[in-house]
N, C-alpha and C. Protein backbone atom coordinates (compact mmCIF):
# COMPACT_ATOMS: atom_id res chain seq x y z
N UNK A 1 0.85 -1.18 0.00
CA UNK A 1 0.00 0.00 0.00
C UNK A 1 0.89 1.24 0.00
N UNK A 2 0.81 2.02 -0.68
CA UNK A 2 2.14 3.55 -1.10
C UNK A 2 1.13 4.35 0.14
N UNK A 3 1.86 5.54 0.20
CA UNK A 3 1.44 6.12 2.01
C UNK A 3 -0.04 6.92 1.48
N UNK A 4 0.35 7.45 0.03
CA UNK A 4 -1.29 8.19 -0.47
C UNK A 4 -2.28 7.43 0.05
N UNK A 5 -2.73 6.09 -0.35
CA UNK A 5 -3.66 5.37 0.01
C UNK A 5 -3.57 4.72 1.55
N UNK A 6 -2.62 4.75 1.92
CA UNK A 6 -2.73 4.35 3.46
C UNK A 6 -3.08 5.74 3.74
N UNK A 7 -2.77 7.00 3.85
CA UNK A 7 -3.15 7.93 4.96
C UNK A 7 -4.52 8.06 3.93
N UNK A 8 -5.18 7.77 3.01
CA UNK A 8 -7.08 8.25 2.45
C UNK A 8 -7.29 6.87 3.65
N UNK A 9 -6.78 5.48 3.74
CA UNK A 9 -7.66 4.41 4.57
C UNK A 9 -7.71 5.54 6.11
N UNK A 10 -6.49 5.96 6.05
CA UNK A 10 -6.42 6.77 7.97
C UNK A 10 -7.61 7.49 8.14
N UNK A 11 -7.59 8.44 7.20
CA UNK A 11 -8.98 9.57 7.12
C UNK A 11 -10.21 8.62 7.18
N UNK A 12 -10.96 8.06 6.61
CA UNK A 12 -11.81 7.68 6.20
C UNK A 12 -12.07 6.56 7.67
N UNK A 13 -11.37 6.07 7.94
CA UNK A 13 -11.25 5.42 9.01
C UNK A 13 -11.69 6.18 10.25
N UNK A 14 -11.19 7.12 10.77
CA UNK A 14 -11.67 8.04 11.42
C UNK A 14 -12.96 9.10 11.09
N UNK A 15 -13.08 9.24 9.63
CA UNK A 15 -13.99 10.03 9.28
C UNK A 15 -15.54 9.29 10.22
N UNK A 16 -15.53 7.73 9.76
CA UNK A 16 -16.04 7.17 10.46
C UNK A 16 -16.41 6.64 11.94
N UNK A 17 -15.36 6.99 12.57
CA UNK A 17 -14.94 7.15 13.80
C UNK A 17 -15.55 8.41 14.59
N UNK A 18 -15.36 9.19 14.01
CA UNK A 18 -16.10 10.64 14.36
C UNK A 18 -17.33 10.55 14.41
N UNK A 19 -17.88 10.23 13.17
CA UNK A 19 -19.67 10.01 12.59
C UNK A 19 -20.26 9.02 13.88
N UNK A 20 -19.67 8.03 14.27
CA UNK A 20 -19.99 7.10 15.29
C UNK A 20 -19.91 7.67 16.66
N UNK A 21 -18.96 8.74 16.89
CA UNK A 21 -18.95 9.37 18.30
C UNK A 21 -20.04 10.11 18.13
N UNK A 22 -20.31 11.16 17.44
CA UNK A 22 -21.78 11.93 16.91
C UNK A 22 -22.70 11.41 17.25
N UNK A 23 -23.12 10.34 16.78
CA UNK A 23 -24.05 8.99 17.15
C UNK A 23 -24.69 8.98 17.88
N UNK A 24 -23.20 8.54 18.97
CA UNK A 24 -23.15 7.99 20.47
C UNK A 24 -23.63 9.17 21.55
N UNK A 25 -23.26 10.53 21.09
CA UNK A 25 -23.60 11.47 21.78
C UNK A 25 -24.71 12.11 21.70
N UNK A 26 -25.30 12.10 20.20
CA UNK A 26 -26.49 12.59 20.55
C UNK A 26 -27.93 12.32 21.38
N UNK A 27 -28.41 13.24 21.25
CA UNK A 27 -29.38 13.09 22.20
C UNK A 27 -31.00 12.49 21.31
N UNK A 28 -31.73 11.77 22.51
CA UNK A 28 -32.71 10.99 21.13
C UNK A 28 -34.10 12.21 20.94
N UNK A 29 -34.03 13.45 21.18
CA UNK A 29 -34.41 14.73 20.17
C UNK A 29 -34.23 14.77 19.09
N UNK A 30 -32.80 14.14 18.76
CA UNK A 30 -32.10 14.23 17.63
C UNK A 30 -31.80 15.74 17.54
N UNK A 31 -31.86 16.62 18.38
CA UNK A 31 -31.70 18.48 18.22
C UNK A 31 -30.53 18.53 19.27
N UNK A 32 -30.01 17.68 19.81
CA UNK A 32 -28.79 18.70 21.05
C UNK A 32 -28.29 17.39 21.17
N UNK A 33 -26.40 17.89 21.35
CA UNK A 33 -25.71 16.81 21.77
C UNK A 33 -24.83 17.01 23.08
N UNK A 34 -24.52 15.68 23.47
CA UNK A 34 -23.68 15.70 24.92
C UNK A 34 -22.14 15.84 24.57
N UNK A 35 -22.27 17.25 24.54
CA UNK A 35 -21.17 18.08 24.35
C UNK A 35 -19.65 17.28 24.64
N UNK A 36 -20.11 17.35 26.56
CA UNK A 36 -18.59 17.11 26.87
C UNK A 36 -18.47 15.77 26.57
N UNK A 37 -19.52 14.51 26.68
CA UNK A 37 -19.15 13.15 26.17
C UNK A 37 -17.99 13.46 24.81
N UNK A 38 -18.85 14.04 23.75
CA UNK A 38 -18.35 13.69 21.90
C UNK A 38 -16.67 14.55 22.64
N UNK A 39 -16.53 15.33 23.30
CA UNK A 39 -15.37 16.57 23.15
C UNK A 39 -14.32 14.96 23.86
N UNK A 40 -14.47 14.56 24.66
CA UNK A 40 -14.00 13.29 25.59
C UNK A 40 -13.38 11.99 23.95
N UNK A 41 -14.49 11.98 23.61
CA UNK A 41 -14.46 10.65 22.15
C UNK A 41 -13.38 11.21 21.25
N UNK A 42 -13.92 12.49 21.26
CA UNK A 42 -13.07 13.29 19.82
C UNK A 42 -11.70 13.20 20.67
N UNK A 43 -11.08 13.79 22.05
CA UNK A 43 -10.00 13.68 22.66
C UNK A 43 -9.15 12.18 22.57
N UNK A 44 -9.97 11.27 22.35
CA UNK A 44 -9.63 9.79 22.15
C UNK A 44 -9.08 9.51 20.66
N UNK A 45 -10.01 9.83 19.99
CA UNK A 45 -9.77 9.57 18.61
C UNK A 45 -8.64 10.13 17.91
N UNK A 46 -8.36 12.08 18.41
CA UNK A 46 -7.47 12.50 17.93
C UNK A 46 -5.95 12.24 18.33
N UNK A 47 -5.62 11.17 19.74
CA UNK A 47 -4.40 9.94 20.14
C UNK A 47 -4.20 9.53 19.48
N UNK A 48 -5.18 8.86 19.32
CA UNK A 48 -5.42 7.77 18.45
C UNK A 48 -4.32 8.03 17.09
N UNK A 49 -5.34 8.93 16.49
CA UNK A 49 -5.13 9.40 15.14
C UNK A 49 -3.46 9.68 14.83
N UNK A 50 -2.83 10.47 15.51
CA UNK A 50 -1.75 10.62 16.00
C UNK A 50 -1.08 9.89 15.85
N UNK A 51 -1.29 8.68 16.43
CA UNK A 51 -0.10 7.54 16.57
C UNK A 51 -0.37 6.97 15.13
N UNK A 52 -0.95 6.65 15.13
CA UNK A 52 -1.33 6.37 13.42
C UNK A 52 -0.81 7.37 12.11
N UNK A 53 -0.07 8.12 12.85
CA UNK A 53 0.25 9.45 11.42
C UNK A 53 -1.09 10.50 10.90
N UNK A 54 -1.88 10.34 11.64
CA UNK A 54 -2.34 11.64 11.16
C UNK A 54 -2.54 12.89 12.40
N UNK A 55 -1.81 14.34 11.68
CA UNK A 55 -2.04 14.77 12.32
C UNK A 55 -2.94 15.63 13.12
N UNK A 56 -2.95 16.63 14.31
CA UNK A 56 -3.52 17.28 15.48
C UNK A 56 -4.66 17.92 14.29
N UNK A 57 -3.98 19.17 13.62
CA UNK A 57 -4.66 19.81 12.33
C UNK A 57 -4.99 19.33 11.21
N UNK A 58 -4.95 17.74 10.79
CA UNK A 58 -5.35 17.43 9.73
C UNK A 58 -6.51 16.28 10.22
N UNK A 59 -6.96 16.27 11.66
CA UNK A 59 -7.72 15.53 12.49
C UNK A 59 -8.71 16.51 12.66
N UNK A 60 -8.38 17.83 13.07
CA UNK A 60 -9.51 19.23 13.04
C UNK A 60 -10.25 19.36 12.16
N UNK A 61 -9.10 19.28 11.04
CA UNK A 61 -10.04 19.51 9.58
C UNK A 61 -11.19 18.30 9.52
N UNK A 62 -10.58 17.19 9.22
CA UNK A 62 -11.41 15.89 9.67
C UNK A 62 -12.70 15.93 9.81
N UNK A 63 -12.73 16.30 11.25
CA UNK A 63 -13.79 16.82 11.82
C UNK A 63 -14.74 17.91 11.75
N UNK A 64 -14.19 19.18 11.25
CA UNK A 64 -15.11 20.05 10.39
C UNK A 64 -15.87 19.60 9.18
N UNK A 65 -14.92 18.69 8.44
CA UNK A 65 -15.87 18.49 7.31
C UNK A 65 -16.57 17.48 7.85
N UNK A 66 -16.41 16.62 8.91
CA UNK A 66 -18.08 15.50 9.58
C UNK A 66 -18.74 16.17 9.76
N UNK A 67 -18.38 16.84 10.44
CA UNK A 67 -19.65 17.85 11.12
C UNK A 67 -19.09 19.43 11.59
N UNK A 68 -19.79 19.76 10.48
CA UNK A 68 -19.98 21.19 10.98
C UNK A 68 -20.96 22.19 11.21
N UNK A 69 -22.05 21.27 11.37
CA UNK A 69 -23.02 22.15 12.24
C UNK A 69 -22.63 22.05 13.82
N UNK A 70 -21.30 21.74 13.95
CA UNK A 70 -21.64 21.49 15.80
C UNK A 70 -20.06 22.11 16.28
N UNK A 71 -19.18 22.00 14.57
CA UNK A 71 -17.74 22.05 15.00
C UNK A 71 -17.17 23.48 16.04
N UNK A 72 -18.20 24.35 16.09
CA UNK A 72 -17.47 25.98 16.58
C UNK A 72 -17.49 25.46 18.19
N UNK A 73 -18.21 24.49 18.77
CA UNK A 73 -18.82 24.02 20.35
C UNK A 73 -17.77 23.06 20.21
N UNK A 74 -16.80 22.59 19.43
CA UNK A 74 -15.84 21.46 19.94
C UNK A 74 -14.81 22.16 20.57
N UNK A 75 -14.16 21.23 21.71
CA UNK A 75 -13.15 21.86 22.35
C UNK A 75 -11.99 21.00 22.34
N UNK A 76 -10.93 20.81 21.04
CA UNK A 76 -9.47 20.39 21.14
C UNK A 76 -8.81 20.54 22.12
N UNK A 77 -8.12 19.11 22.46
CA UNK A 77 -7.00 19.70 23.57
C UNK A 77 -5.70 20.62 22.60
N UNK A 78 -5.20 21.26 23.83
CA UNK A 78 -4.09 22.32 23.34
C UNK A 78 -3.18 21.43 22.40
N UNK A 79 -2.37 21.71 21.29
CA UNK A 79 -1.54 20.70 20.62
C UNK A 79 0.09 21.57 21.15
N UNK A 80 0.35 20.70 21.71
CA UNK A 80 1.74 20.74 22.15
C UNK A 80 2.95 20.47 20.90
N UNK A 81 3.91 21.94 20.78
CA UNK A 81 4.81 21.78 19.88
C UNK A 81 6.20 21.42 20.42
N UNK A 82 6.60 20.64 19.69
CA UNK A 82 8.20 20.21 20.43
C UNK A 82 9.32 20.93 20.17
């Protein structure tokens, strides 16, 4: 697998990953979600993501394009530069 198509499986992998925390958090209104749960999932996922090669800001983006009716209420942890 050349790294182009391994890092589209990374994205997509997580793209899905995200869509499933969304899911998990919303509320069954289907109108409001449990904020700090998804902010907790998304904090998981974007480790995750990380160790896997993708990065802090290309995990943000990620996530804006899942969802961005909700993305301005997400709260990233700080990304630490070395």
């Amino acid at each position: 697998m050349d790294k182009e198509t391994f890092s589209e499986t990374i994205r997509q992998h997580y793209a899905d990953e995200i869509h499933e925390a969304f899911l998990e958090c919303e509320h069954d209104d289907g109108r409001s979600v449990d904020l700090v749960k998804l902010n907790q999932s998304l904090a998981r996922l974007m480790a995750n993501a990380k160790a896997e090669g993708l990065s802090p800001r290309d995990f943000e983006e990620l996530v804006k394009s899942c969802l961005p009716q909700i993305f301005d209420r997400i709260k990233f942890p700080k990304i630490r530069v070395a």
